[in-house]
N, C-alpha and C. Protein backbone atom coordinates (compact mmCIF):
# COMPACT_ATOMS: atom_id res chain seq x y z
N UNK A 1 9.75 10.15 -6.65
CA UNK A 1 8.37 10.22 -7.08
C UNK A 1 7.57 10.91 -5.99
N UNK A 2 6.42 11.91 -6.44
CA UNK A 2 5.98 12.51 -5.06
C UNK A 2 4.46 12.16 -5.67
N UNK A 3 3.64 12.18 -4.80
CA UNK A 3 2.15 12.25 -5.39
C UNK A 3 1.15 13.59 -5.23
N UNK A 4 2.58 13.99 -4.48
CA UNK A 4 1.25 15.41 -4.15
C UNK A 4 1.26 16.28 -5.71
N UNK A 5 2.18 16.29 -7.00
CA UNK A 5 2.50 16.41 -7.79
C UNK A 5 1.65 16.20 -9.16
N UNK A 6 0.88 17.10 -9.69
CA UNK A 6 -0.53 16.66 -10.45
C UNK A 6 -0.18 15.85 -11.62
N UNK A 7 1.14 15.86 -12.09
CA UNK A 7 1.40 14.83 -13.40
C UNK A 7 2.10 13.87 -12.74
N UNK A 8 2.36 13.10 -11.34
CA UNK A 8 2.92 12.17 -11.11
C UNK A 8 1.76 10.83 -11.58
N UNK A 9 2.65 9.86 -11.53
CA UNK A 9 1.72 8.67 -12.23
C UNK A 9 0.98 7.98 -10.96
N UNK A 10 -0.37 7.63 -10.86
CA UNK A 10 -1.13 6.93 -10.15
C UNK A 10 -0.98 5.56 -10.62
N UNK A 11 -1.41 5.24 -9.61
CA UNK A 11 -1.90 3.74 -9.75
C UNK A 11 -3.55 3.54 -9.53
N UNK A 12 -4.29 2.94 -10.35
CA UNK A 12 -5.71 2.98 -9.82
C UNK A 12 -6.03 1.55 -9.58
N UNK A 13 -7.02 1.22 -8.91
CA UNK A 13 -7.35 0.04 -8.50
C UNK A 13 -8.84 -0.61 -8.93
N UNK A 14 -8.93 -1.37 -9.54
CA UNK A 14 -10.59 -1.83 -9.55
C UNK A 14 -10.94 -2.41 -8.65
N UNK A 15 -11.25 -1.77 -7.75
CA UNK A 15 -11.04 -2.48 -6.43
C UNK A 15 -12.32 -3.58 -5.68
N UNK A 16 -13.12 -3.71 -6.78
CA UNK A 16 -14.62 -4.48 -6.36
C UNK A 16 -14.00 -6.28 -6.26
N UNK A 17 -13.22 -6.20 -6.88
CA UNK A 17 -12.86 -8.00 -7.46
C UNK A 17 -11.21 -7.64 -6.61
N UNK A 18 -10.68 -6.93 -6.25
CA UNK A 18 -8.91 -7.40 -6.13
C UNK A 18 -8.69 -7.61 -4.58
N UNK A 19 -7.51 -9.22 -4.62
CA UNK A 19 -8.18 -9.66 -3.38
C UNK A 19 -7.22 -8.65 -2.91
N UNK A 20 -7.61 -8.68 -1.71
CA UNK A 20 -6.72 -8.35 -0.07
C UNK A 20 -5.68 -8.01 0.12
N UNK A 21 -4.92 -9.40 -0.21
CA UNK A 21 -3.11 -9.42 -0.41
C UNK A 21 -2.20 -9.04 -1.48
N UNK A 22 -3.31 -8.34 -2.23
CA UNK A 22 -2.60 -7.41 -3.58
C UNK A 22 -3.34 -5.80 -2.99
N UNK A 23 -3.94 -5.54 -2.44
CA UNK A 23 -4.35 -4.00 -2.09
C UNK A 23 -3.39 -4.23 -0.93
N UNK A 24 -2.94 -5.07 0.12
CA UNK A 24 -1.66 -4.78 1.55
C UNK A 24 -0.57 -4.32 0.85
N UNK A 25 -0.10 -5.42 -1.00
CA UNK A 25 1.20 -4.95 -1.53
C UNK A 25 0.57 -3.46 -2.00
N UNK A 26 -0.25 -3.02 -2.42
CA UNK A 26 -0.22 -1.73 -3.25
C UNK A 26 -0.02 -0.57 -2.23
N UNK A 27 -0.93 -1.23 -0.70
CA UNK A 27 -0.58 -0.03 0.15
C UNK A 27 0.80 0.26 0.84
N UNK A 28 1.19 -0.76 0.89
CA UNK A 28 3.05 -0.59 1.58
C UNK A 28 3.73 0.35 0.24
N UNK A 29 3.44 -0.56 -1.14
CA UNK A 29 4.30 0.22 -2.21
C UNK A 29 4.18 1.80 -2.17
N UNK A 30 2.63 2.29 -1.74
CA UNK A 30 2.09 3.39 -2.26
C UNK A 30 3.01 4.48 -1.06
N UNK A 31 3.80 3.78 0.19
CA UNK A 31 4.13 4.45 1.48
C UNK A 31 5.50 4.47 1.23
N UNK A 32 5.78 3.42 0.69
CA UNK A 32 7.40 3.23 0.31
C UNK A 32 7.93 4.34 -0.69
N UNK A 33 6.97 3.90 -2.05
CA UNK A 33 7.50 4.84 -3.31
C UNK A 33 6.46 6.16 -3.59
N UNK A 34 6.20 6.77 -2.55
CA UNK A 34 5.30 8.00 -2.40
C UNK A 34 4.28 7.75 -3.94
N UNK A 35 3.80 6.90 -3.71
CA UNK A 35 2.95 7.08 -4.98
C UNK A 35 1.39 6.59 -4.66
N UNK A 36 0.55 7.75 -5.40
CA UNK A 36 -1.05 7.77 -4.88
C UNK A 36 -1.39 6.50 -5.98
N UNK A 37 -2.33 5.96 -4.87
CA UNK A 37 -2.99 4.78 -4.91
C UNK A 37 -4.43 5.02 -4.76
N UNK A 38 -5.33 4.67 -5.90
CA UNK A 38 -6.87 5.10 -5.98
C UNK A 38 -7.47 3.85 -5.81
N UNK A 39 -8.01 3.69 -5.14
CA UNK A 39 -9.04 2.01 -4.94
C UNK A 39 -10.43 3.00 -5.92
N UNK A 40 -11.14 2.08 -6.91
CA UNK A 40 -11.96 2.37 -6.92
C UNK A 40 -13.05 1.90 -6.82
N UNK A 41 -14.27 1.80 -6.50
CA UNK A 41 -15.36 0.47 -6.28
C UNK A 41 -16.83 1.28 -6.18
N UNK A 42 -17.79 0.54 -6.37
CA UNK A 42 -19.23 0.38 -6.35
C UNK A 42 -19.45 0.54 -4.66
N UNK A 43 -19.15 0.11 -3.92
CA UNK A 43 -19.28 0.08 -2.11
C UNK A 43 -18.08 0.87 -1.53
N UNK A 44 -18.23 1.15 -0.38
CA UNK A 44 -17.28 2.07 0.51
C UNK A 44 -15.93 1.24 0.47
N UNK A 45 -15.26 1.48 0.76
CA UNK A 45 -13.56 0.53 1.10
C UNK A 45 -13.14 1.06 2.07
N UNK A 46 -12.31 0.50 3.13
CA UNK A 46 -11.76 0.68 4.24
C UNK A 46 -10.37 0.74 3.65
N UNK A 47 -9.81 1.91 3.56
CA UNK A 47 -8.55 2.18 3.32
C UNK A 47 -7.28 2.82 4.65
N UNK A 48 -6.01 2.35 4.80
CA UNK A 48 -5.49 2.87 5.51
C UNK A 48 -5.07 4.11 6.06
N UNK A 49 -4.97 4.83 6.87
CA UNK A 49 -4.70 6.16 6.93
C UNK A 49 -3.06 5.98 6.57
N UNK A 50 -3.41 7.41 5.10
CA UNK A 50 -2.33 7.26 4.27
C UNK A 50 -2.68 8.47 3.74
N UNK A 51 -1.31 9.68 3.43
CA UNK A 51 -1.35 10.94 2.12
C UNK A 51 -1.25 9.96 0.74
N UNK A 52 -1.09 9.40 1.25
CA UNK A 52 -0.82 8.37 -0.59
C UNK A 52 -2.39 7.36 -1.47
N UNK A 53 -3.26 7.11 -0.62
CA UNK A 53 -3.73 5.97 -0.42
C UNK A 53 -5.29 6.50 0.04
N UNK A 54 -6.34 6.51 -0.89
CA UNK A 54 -7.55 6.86 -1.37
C UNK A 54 -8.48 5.89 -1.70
N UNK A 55 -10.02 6.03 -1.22
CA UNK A 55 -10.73 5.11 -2.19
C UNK A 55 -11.96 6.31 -2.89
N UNK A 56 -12.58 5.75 -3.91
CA UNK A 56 -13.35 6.55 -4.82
C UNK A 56 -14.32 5.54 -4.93
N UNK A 57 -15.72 6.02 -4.56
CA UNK A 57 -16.74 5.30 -4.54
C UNK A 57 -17.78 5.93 -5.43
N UNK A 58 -17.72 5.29 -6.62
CA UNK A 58 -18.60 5.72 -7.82
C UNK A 58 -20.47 4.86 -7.33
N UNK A 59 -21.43 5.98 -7.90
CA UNK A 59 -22.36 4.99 -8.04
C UNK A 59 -22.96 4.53 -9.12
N UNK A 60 -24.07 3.77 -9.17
CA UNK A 60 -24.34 3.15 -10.44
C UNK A 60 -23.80 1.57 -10.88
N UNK A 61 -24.31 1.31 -12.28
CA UNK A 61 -24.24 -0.02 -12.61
C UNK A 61 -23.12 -0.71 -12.56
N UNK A 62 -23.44 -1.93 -13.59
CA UNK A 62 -22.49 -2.81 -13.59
C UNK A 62 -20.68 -2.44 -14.06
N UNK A 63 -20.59 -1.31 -14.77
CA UNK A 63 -19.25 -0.65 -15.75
C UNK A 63 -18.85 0.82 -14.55
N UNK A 64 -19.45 1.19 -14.07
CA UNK A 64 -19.42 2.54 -13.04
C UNK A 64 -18.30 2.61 -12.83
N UNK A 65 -17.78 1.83 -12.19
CA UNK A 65 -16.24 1.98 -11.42
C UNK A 65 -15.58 1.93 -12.46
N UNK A 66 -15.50 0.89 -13.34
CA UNK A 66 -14.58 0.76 -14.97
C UNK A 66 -14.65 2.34 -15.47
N UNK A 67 -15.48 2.87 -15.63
CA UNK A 67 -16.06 4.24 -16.78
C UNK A 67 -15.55 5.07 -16.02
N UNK A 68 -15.31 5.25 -14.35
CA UNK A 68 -14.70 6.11 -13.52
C UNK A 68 -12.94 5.72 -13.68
N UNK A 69 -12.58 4.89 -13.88
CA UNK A 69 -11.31 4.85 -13.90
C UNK A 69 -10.32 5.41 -15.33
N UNK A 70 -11.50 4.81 -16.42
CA UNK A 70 -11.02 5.11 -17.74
C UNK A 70 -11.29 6.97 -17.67
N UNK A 71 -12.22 7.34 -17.62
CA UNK A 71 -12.27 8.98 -17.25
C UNK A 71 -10.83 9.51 -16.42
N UNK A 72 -10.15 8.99 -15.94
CA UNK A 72 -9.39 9.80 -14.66
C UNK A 72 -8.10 9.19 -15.69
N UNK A 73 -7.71 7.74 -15.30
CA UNK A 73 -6.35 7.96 -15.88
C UNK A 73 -5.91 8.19 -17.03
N UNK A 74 -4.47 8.28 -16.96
CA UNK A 74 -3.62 8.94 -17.86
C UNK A 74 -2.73 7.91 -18.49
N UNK A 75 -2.06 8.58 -19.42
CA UNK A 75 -0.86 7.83 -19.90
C UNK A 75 0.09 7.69 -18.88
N UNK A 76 0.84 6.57 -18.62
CA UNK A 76 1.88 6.47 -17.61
C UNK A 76 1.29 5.89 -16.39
N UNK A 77 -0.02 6.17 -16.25
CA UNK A 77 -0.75 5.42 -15.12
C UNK A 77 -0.64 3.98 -15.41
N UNK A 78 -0.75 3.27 -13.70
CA UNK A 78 -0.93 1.84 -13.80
C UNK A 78 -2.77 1.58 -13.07
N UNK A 79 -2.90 0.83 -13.92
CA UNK A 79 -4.29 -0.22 -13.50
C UNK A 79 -3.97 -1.01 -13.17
N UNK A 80 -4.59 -1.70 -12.02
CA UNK A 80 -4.58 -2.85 -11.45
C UNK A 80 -5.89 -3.60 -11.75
N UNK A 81 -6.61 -5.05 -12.38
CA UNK A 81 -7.26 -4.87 -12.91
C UNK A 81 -7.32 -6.46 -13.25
N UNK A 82 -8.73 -7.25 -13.35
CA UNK A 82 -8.93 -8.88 -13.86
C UNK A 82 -9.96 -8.72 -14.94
N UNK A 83 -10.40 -7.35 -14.86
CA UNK A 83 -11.43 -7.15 -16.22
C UNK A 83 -10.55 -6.71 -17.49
N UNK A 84 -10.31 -7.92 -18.20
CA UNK A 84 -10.06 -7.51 -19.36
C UNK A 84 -10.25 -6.71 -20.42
N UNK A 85 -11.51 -6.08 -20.95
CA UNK A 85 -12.39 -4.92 -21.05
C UNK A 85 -11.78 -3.86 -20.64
N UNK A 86 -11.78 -3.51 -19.14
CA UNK A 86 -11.23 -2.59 -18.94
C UNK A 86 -9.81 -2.33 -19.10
N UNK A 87 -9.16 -3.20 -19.11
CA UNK A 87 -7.52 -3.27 -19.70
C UNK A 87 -7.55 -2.55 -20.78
N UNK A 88 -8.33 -3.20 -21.74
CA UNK A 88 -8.45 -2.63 -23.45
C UNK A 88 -8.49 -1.21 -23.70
N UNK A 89 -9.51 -0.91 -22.72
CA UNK A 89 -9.75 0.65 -22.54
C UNK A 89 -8.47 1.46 -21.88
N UNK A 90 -8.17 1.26 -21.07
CA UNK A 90 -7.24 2.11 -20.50
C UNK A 90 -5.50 1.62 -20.82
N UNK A 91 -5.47 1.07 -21.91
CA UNK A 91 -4.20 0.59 -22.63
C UNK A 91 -4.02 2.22 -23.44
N UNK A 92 -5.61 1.81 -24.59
CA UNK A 92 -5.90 2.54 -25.20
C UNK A 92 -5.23 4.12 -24.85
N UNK A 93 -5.79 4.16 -23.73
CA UNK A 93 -5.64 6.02 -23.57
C UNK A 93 -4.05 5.85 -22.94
N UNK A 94 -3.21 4.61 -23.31
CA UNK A 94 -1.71 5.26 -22.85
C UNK A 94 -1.00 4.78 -21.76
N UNK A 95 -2.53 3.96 -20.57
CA UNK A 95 -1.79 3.37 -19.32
C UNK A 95 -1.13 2.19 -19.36
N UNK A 96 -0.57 2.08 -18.20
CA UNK A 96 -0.01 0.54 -18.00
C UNK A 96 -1.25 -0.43 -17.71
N UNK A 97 -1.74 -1.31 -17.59
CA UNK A 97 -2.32 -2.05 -16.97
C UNK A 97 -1.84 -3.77 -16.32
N UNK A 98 -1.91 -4.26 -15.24
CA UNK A 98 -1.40 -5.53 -14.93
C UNK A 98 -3.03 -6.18 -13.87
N UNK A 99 -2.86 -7.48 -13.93
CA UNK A 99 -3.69 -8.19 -13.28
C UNK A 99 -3.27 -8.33 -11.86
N UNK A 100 -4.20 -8.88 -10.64
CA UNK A 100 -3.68 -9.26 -9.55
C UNK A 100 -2.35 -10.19 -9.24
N UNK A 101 -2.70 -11.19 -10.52
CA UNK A 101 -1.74 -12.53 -10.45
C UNK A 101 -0.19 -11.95 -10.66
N UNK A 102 -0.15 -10.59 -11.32
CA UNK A 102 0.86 -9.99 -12.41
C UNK A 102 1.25 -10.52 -13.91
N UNK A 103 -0.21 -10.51 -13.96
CA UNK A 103 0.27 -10.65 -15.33
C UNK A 103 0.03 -9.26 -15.86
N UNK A 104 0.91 -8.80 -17.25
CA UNK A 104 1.31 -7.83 -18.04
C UNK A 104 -0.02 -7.43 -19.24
N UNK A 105 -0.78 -6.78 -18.74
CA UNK A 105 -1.38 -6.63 -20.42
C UNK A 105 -1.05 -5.30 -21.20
N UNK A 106 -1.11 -6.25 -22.89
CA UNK A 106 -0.26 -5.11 -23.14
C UNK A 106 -1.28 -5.26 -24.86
N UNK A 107 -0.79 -3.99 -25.74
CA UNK A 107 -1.07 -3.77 -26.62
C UNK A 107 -0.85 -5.18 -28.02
N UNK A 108 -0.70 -5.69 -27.76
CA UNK A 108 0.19 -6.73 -28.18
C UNK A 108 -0.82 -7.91 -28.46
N UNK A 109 -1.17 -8.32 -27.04
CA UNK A 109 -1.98 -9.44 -26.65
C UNK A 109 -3.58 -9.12 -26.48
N UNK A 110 -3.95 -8.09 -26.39
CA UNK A 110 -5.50 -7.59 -25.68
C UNK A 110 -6.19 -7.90 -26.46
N UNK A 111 -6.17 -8.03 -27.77
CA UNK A 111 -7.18 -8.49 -28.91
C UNK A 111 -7.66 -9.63 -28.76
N UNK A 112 -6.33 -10.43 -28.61
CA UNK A 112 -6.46 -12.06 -28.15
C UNK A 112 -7.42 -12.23 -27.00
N UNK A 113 -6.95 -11.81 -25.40
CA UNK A 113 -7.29 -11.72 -24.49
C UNK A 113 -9.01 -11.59 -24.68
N UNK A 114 -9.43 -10.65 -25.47
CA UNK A 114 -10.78 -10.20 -25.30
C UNK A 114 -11.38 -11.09 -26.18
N UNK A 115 -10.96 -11.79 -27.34
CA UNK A 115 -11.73 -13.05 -27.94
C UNK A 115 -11.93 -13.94 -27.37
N UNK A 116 -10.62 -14.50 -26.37
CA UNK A 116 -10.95 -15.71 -25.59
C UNK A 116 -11.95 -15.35 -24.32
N UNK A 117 -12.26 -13.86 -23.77
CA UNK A 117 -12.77 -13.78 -23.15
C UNK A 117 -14.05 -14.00 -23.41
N UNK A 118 -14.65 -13.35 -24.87
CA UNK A 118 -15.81 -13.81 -25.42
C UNK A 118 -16.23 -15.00 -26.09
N UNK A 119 -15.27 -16.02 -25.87
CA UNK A 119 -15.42 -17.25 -25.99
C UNK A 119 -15.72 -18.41 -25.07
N UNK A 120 -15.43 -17.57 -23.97
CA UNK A 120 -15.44 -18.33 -22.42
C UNK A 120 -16.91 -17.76 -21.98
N UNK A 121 -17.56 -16.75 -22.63
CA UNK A 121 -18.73 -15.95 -22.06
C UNK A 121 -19.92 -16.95 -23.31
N UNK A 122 -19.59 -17.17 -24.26
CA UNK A 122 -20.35 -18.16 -24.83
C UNK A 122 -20.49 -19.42 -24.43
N UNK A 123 -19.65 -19.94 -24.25
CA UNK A 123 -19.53 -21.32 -23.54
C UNK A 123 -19.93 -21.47 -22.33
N UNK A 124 -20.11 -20.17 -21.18
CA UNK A 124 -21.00 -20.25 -20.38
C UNK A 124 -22.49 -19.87 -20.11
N UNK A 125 -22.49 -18.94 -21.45
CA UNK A 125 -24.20 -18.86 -21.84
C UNK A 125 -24.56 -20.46 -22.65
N UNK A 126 -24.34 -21.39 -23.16
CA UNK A 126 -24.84 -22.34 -23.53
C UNK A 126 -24.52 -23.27 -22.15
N UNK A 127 -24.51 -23.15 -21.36
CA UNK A 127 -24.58 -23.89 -20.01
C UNK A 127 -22.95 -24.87 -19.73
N UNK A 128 -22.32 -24.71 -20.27
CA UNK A 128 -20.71 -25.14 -20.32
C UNK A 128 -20.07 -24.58 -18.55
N UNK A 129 -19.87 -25.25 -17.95
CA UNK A 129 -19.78 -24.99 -16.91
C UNK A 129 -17.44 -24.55 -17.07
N UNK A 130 -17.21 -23.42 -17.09
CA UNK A 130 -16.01 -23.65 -17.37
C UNK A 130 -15.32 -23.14 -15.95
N UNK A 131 -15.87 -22.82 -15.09
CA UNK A 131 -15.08 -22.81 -13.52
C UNK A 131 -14.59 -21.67 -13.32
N UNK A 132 -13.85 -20.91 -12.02
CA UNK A 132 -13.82 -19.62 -12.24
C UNK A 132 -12.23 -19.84 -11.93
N UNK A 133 -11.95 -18.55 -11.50
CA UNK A 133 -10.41 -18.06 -11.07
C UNK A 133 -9.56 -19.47 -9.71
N UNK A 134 -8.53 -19.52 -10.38
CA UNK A 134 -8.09 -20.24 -9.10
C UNK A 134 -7.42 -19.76 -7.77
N UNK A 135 -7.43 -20.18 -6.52
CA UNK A 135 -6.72 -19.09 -5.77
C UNK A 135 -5.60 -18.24 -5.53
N UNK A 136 -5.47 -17.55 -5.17
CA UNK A 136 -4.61 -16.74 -5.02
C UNK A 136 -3.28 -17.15 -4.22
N UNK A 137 -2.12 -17.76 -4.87
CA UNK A 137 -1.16 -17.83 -3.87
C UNK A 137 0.16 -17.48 -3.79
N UNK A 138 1.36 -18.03 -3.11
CA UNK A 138 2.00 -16.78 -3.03
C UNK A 138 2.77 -16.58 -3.99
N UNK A 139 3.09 -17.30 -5.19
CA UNK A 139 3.67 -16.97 -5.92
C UNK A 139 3.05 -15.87 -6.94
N UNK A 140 1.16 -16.49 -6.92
CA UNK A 140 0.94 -14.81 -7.41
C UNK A 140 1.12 -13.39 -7.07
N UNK A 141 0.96 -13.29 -5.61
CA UNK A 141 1.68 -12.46 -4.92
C UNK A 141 3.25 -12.15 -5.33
N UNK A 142 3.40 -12.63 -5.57
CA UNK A 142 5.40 -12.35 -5.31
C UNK A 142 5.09 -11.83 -7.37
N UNK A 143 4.77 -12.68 -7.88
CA UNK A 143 4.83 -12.17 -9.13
C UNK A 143 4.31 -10.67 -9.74
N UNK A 144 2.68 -10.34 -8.78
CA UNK A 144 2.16 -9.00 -8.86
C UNK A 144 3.36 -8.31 -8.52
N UNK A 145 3.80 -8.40 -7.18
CA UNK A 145 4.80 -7.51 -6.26
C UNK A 145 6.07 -7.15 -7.03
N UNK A 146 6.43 -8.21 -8.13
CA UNK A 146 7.64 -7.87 -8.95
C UNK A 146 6.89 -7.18 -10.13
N UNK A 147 6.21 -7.30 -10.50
CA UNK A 147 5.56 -6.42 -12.14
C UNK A 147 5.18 -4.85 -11.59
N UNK A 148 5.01 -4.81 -10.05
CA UNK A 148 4.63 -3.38 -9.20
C UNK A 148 5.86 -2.88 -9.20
N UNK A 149 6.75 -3.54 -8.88
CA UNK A 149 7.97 -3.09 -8.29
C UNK A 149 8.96 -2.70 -10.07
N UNK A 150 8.91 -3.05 -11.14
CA UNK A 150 9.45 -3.30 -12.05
C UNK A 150 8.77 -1.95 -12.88
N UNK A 151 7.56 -1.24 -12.57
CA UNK A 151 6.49 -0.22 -13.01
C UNK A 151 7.33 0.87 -12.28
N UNK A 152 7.15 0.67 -11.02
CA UNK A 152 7.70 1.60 -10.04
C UNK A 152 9.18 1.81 -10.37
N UNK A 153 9.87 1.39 -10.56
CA UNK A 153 11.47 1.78 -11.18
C UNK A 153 11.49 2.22 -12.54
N UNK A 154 10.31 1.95 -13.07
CA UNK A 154 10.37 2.73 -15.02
C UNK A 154 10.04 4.24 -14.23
N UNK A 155 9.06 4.37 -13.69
CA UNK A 155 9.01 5.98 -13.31
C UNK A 155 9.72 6.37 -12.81
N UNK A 156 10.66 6.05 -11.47
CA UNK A 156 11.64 6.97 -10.87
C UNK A 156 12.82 6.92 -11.97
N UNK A 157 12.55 6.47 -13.49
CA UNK A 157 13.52 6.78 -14.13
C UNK A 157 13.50 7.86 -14.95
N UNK A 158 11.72 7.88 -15.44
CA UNK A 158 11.15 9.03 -15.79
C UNK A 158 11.18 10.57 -15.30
């Protein structure tokens, strides 16, 4: 896999919400399996000095970075990604998409995904206190790192 290569597959990042210890796995992967890695976000990002390994700092509202990512990728691209919304969208045009935790979203489930999401957004507009994300640990790690690693071997098969 090379990235200097204009149809090789990216990986993009929503990078405003993804913690820490899933952008360290994306940057080792991105050095290991020569593959460009786009952080994208609303604020600057401190990215490593890397040919592989970029950030893209869109400005504007609340969707900016989402609307910048769906614009750029492609089919075969992976998103990295906890906005469900934006999953939907960039399924749509062909990409992979996975969460921090690694979980898989897929064409399959996203319908679901986005009802319960607007069901959880009602229940917290009527004052329903339903709690947020739980932390990050290492088995989510190890699980992202295998759904990265499991992406990354469909292309060098491609």
């Amino acid at each position: 896999m090379n990235a200097a290569g204009p149809d090789a597959p990216r990986i993009w990042v929503d990078a405003d919400a993804c913690p820490g210890a899933v952008k360290d796995i994306l940057f080792r992967a991105a050095e290991r399996a020569r593959v460009a890695v786009v952080l994208v976000a609303n604020q600057w990002l401190r990215t490593p000095p890397s040919r592989y390994v970029r950030a893209l700092q869109v400005q504007g509202g609340y969707d900016a970075a989402d609307d910048a990512i769906v614009e750029r990728v492609r089919a075969g691209d992976l998103v990295v990604t906890q906005d469900i919304p934006l999953a939907a969208r960039v399924l749509e045009r062909g990409a992979d998409a996975i969460d921090p935790r690694g979980g898989r979203y897929s064409t399959d489930d996203i319908a679901e995904r986005l009802s319960m999401r607007g069901f959880m957004e009602e229940l917290r507009g009527a004052g329903v206190q339903t709690g947020g994300p739980a932390a990050l640990h290492a088995r989510d790690r190890q699980a992202f790192a295998g759904q990265l690693d499991r992406w990354l071997a469909a292309c060098r098969r491609h």
